[in-house]
N, C-alpha and C. Protein backbone atom coordinates (compact mmCIF):
# COMPACT_ATOMS: atom_id res chain seq x y z
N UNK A 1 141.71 142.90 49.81
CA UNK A 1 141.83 141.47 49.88
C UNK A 1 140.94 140.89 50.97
N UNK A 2 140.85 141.64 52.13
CA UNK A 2 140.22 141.51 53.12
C UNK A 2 138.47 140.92 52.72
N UNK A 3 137.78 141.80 52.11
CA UNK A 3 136.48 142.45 51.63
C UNK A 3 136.40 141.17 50.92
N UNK A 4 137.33 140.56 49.76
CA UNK A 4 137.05 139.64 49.10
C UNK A 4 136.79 138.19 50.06
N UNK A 5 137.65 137.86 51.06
CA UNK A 5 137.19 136.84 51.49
C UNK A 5 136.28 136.51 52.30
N UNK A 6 135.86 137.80 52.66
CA UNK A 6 134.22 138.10 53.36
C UNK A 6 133.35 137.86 52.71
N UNK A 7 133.40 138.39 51.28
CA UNK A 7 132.60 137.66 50.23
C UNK A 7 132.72 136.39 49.85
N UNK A 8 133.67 135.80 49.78
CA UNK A 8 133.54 134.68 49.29
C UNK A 8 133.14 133.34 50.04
N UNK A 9 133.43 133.71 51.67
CA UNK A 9 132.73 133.03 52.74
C UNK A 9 131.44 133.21 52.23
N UNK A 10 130.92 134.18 52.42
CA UNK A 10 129.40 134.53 52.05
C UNK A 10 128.99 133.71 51.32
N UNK A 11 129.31 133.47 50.20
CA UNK A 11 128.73 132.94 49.24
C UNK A 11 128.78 131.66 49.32
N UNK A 12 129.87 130.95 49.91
CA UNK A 12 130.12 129.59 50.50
C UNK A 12 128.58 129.43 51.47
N UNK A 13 128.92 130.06 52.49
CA UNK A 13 127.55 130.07 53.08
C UNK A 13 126.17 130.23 52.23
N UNK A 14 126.56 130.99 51.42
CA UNK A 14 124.77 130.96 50.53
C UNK A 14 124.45 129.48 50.02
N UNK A 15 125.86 128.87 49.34
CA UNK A 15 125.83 127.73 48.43
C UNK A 15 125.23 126.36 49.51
N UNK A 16 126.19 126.53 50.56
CA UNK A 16 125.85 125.23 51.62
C UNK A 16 124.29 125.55 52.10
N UNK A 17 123.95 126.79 52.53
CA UNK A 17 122.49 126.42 52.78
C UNK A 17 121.17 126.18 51.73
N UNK A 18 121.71 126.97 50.71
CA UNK A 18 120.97 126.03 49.78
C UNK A 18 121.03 124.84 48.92
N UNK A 19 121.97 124.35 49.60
CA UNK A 19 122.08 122.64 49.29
C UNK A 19 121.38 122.04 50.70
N UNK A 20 120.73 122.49 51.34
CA UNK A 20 120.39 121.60 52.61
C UNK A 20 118.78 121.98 52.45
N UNK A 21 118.50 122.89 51.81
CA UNK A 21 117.13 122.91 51.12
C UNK A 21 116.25 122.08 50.20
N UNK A 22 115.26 121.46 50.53
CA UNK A 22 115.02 120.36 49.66
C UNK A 22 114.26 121.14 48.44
N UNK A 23 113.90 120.38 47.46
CA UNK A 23 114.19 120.82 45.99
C UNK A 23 113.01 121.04 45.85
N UNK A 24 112.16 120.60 46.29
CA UNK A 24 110.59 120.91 46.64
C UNK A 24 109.94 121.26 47.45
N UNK A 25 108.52 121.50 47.91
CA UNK A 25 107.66 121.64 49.33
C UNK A 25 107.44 119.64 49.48
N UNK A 26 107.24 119.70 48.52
CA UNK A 26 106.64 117.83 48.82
C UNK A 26 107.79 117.36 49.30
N UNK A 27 109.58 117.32 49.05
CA UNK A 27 110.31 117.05 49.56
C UNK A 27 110.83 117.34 51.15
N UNK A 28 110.27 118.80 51.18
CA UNK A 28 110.59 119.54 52.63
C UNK A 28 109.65 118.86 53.34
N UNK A 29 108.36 118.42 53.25
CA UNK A 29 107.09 118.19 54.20
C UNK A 29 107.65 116.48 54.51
N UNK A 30 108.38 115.88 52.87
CA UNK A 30 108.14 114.37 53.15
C UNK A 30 109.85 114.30 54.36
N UNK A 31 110.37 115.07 54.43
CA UNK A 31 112.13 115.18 55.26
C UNK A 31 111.20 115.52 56.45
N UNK A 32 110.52 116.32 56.96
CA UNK A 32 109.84 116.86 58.26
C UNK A 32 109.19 115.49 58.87
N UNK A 33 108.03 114.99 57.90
CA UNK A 33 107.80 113.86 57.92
C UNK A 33 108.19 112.77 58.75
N UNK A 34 109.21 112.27 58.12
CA UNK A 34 110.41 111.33 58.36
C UNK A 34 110.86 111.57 59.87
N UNK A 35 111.39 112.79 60.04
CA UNK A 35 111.61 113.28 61.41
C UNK A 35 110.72 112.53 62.84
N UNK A 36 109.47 113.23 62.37
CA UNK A 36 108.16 112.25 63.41
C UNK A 36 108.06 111.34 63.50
N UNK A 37 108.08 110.30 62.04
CA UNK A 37 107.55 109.20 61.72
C UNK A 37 109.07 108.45 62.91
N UNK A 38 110.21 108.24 62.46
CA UNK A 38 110.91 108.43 63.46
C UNK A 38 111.14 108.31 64.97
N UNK A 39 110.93 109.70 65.15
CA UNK A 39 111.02 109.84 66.56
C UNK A 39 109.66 109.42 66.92
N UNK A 40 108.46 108.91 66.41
CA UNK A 40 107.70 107.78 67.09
C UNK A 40 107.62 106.88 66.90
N UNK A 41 108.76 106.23 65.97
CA UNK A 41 108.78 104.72 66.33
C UNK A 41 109.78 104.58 67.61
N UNK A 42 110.59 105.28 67.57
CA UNK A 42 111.76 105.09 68.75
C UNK A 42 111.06 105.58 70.17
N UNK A 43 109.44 106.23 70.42
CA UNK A 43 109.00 106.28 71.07
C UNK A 43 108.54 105.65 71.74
N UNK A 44 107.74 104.71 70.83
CA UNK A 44 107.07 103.16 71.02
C UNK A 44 108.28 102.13 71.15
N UNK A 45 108.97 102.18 70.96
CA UNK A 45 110.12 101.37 71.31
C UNK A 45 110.88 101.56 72.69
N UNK A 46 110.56 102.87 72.83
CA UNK A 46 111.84 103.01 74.49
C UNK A 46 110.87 102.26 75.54
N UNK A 47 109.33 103.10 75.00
CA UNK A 47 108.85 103.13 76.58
C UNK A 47 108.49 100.92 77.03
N UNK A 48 108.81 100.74 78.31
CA UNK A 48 109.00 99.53 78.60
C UNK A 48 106.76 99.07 78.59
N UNK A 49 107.01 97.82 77.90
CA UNK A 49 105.86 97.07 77.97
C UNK A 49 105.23 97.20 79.24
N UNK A 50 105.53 96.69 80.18
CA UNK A 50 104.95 97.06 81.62
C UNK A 50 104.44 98.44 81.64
N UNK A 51 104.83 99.87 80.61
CA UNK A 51 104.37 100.78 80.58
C UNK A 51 102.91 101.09 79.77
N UNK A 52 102.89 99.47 79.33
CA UNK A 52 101.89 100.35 78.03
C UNK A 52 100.17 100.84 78.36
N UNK A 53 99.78 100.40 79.38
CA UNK A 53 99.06 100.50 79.90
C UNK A 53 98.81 101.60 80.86
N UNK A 54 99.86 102.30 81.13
CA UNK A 54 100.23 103.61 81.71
C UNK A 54 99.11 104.55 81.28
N UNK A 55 98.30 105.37 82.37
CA UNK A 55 97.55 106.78 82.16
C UNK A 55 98.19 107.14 83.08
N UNK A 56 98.76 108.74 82.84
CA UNK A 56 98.87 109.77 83.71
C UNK A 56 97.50 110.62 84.52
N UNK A 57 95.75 110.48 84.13
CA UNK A 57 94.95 109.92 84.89
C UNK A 57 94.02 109.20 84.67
N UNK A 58 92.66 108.35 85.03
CA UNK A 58 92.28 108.07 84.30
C UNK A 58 91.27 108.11 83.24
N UNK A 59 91.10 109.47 82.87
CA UNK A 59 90.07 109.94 82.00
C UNK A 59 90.97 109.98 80.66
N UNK A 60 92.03 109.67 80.58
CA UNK A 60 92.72 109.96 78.99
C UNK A 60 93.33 108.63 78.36
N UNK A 61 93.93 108.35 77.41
CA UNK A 61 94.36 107.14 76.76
C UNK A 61 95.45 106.73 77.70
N UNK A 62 95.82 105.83 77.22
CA UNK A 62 97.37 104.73 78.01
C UNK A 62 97.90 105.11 76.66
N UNK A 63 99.44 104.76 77.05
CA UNK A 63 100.19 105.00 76.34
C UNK A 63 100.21 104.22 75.30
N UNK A 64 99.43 102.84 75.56
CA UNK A 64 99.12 101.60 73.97
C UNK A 64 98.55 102.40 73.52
N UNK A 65 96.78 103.47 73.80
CA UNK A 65 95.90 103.43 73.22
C UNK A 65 96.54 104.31 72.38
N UNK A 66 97.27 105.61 73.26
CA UNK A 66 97.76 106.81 72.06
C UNK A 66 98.58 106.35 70.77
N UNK A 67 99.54 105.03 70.99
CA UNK A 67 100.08 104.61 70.01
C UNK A 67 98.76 103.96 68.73
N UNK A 68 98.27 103.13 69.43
CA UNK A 68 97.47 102.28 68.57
C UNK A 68 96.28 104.23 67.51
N UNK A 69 96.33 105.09 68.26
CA UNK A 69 95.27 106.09 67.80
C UNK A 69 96.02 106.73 67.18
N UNK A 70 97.92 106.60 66.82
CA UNK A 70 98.37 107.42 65.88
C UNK A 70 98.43 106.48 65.29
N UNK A 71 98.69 105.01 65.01
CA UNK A 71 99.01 103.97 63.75
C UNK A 71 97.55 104.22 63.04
N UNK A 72 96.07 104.32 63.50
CA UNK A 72 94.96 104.17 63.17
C UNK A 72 94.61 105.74 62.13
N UNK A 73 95.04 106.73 62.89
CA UNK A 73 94.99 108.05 62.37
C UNK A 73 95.79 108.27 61.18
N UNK A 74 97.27 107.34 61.19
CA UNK A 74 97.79 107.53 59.89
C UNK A 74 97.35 106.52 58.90
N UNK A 75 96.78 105.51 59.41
CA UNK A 75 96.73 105.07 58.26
C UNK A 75 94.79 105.72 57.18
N UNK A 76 94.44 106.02 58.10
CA UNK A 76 93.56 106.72 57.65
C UNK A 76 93.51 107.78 56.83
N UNK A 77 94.64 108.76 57.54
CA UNK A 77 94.83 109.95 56.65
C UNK A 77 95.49 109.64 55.46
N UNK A 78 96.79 108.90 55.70
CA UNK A 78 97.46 108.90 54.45
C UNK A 78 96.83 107.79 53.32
N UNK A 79 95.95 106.97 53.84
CA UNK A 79 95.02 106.56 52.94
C UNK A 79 93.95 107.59 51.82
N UNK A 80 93.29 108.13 52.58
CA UNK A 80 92.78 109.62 52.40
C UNK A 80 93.12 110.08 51.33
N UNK A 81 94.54 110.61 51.41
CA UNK A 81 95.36 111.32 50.52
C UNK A 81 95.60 110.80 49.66
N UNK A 82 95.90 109.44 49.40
CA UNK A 82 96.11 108.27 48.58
C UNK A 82 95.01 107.88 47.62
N UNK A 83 93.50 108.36 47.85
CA UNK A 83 92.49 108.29 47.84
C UNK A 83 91.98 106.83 47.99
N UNK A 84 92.22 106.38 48.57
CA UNK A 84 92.03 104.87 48.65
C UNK A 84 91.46 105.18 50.49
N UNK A 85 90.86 105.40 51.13
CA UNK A 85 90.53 105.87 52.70
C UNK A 85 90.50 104.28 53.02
N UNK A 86 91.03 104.45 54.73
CA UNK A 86 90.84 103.19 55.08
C UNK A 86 91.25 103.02 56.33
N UNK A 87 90.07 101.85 57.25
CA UNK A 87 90.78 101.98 58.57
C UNK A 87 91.62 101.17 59.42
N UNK A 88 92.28 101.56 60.19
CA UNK A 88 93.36 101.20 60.99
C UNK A 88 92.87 100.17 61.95
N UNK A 89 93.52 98.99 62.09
CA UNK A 89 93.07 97.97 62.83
C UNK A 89 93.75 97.67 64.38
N UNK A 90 94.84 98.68 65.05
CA UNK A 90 95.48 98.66 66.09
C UNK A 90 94.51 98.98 67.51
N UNK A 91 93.52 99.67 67.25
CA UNK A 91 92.69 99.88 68.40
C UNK A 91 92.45 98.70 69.06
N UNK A 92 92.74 97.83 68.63
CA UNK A 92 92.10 96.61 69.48
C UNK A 92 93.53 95.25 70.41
N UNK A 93 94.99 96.06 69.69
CA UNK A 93 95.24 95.95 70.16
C UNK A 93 96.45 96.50 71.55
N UNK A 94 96.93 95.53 72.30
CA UNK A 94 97.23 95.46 73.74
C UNK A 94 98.44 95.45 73.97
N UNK A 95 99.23 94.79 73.19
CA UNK A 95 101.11 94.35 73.58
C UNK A 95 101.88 95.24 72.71
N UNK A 96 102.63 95.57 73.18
CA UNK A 96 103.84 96.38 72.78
C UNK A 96 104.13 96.04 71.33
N UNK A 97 104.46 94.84 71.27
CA UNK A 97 105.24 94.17 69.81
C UNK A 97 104.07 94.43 68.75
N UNK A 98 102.69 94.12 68.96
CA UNK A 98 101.90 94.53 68.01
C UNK A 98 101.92 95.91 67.66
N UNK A 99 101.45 96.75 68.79
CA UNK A 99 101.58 98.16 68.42
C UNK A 99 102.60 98.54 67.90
N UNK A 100 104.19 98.34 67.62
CA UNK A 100 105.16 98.87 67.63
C UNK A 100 104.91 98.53 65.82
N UNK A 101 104.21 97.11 65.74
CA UNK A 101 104.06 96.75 64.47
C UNK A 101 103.06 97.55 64.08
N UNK A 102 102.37 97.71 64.30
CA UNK A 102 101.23 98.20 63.47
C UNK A 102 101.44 99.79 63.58
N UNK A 103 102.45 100.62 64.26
CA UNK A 103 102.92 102.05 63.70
C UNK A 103 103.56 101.68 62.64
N UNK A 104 104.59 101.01 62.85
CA UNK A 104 105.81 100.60 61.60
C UNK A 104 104.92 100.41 60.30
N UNK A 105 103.78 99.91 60.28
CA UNK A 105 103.01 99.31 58.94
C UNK A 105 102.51 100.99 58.84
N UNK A 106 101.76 101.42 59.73
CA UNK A 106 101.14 102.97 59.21
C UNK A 106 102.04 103.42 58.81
N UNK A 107 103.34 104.11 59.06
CA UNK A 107 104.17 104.48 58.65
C UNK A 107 104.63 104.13 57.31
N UNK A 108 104.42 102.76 57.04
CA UNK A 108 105.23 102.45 55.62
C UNK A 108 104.25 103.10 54.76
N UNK A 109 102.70 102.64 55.18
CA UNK A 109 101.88 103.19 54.33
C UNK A 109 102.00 104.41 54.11
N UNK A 110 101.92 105.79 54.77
CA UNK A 110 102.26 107.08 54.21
C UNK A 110 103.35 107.02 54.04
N UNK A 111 105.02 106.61 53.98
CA UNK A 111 105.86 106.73 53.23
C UNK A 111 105.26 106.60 51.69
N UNK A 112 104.95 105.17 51.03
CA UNK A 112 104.23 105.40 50.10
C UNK A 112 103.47 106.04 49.56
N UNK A 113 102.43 106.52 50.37
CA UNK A 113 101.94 107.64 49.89
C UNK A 113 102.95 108.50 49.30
N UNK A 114 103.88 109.16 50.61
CA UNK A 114 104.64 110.74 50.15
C UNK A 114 105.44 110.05 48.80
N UNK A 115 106.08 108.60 48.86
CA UNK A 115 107.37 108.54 47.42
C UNK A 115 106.03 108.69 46.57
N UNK A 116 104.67 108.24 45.97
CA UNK A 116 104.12 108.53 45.16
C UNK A 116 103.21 110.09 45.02
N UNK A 117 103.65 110.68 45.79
CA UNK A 117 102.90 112.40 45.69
C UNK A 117 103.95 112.86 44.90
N UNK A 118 103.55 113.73 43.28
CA UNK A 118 104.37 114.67 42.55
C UNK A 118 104.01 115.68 43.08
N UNK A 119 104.83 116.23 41.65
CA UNK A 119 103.96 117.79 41.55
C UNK A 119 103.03 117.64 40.73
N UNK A 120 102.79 116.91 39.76
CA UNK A 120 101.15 116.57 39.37
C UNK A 120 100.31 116.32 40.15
N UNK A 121 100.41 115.41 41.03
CA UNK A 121 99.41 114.97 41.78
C UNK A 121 99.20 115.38 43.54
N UNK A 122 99.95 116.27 43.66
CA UNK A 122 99.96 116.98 44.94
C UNK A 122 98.87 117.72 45.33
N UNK A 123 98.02 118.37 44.83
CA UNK A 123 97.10 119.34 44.29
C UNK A 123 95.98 118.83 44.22
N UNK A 124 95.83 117.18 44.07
CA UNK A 124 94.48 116.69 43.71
C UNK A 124 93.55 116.42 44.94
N UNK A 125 92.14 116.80 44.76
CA UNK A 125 91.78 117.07 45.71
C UNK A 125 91.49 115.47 46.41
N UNK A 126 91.10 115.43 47.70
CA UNK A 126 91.20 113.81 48.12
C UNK A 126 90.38 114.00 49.39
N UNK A 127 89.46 113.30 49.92
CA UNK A 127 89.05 113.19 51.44
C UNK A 127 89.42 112.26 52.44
N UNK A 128 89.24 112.87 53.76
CA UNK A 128 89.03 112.01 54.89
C UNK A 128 87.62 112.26 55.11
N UNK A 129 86.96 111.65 55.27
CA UNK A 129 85.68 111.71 56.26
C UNK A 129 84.85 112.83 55.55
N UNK A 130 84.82 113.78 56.54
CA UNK A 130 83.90 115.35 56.18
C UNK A 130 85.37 115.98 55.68
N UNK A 131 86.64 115.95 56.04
CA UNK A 131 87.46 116.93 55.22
C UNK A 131 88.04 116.75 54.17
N UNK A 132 88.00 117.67 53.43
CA UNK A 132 88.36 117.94 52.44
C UNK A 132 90.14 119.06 51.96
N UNK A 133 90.46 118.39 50.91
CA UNK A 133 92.08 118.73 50.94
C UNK A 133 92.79 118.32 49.60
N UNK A 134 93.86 119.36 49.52
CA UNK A 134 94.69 118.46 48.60
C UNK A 134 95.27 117.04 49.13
N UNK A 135 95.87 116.51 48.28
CA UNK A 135 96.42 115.36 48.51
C UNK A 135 98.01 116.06 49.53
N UNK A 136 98.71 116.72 49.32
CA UNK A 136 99.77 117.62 50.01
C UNK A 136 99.38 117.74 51.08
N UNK A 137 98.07 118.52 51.06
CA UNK A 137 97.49 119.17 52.21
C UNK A 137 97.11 118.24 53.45
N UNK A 138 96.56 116.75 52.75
CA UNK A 138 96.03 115.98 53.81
C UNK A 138 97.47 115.49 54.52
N UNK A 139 98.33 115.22 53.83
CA UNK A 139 100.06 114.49 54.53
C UNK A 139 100.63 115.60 55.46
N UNK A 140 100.28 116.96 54.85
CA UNK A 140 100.75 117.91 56.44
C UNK A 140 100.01 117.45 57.10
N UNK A 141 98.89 117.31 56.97
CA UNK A 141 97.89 117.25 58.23
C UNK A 141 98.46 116.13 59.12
N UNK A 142 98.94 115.06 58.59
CA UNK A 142 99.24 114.05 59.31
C UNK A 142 100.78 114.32 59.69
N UNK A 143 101.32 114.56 59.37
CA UNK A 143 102.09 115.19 59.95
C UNK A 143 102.08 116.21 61.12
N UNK A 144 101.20 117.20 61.42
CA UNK A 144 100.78 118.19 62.26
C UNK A 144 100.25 117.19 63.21
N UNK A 145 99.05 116.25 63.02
CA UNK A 145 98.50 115.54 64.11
C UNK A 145 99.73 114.12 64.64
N UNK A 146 100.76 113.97 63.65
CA UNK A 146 101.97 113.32 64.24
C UNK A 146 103.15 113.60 65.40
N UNK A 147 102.97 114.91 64.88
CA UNK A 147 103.67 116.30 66.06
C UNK A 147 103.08 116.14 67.31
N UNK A 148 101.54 116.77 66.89
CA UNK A 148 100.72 116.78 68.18
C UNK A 148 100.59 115.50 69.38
N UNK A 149 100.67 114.32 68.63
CA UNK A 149 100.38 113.31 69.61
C UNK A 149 101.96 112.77 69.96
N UNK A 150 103.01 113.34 69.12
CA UNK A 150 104.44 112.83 70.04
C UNK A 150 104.59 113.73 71.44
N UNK A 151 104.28 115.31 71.54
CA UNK A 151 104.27 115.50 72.38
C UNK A 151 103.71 115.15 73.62
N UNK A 152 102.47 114.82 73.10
CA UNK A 152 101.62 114.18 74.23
C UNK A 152 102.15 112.98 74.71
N UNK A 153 103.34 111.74 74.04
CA UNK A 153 104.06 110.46 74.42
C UNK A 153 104.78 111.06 75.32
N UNK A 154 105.27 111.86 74.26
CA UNK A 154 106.68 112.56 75.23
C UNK A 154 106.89 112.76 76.56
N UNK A 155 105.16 113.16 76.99
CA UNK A 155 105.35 113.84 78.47
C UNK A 155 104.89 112.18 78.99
N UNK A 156 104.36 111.18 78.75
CA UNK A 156 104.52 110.10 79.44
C UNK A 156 105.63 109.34 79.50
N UNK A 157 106.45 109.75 78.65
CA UNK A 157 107.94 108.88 78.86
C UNK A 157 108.51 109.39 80.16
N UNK A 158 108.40 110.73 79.94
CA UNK A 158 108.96 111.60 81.25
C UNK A 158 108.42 111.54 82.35
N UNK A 159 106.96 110.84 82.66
CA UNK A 159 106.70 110.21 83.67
C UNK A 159 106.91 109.15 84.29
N UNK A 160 107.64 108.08 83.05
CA UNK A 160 107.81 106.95 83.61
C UNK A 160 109.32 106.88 83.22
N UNK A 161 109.94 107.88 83.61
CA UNK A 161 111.78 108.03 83.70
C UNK A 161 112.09 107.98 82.33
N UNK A 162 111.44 108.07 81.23
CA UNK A 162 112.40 107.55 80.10
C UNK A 162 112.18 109.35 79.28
N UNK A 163 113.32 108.71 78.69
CA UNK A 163 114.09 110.20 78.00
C UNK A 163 113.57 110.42 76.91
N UNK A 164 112.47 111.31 76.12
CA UNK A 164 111.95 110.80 74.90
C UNK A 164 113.24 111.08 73.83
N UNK A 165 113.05 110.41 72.21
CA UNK A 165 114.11 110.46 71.20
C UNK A 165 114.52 112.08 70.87
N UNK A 166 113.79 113.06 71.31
CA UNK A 166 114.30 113.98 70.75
C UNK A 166 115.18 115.06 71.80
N UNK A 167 115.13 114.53 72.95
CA UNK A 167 115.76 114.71 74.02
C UNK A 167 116.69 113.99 74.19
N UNK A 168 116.94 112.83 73.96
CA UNK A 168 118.46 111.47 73.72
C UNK A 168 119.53 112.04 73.29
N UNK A 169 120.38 111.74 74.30
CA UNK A 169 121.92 112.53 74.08
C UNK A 169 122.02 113.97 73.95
N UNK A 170 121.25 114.61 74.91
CA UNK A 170 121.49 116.23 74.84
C UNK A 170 121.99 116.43 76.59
């Protein structure tokens, strides 16, 4: 009797984790996605306006420019992928409320992208610039370079006291 309910936990456990598995790779990448897209809007949102202008020294971006260079980067890439390429107009600007807007707009734009990527059309090939990619392939990418530049916020929040989102409430 014992043996049986060891098994049957088991299998409980098999069932629940593969219900938390998404049903696709395009689904798993567009849930990962979401995650970043996310935790950098709530990035651009904590850190205080008086910060945005912040370099930790001064040979590297402020914390506007890195924002305004991920709204510009996504909308590029996930344009890209979209095959429609196209560029991002935040570089130019300065205030918080714009930038915060103009991630929120990049962002919507590759959401769209990912709700319109199948499995037909995942595969198709699409460019940025000189690279070349599936249409799948280019949305990791932005995703990977979404990763890359939250960490880099991250450690300026933590310079200027603030807690980044993925550190909040731990």
């Amino acid at each position: 009797m014992k043996c049986s309910s060891v098994l049957f936990a088991a299998a409980l456990s098999a069932v629940a984790l593969q219900a938390q598995i998404p049903a696709s790779h395009i689904a798993e990448v567009k849930q990962r996605y979401a995650t970043v897209r996310d935790n950098l809007q709530k990035t651009a949102e904590a850190m205080p306006e008086e910060n945005y202008g912040f370099k930790p020294t001064p040979d590297i971006r402020s914390f506007g420019e890195l924002i305004a260079h991920v709204a510009d980067a996504q909308t590029g890439i996930c344009g890209g992928a979209a095959g429609q390429p196209k560029r991002g107009t935040a570089a130019g600007k300065k205030a918080k409320a714009e930038l915060v807007a103009a991630l929120k707009e990049s962002s919507a734009a590759c959401d769209a992208v990912f709700d319109g990527t199948t499995e037909a059309n995942s595969g198709s090939p699409v460019s940025m610039g000189q690279m070349k990619a599936s249409r799948l392939g280019l949305l990791e990418y932005n995703m990977g370079h979404d990763l890359e530049e939250y960490g880099y916020l991250a450690v300026y929040l933590r310079l200027k006291g603030v807690v980044p989102p993925t550190s909040a409430g731990k």
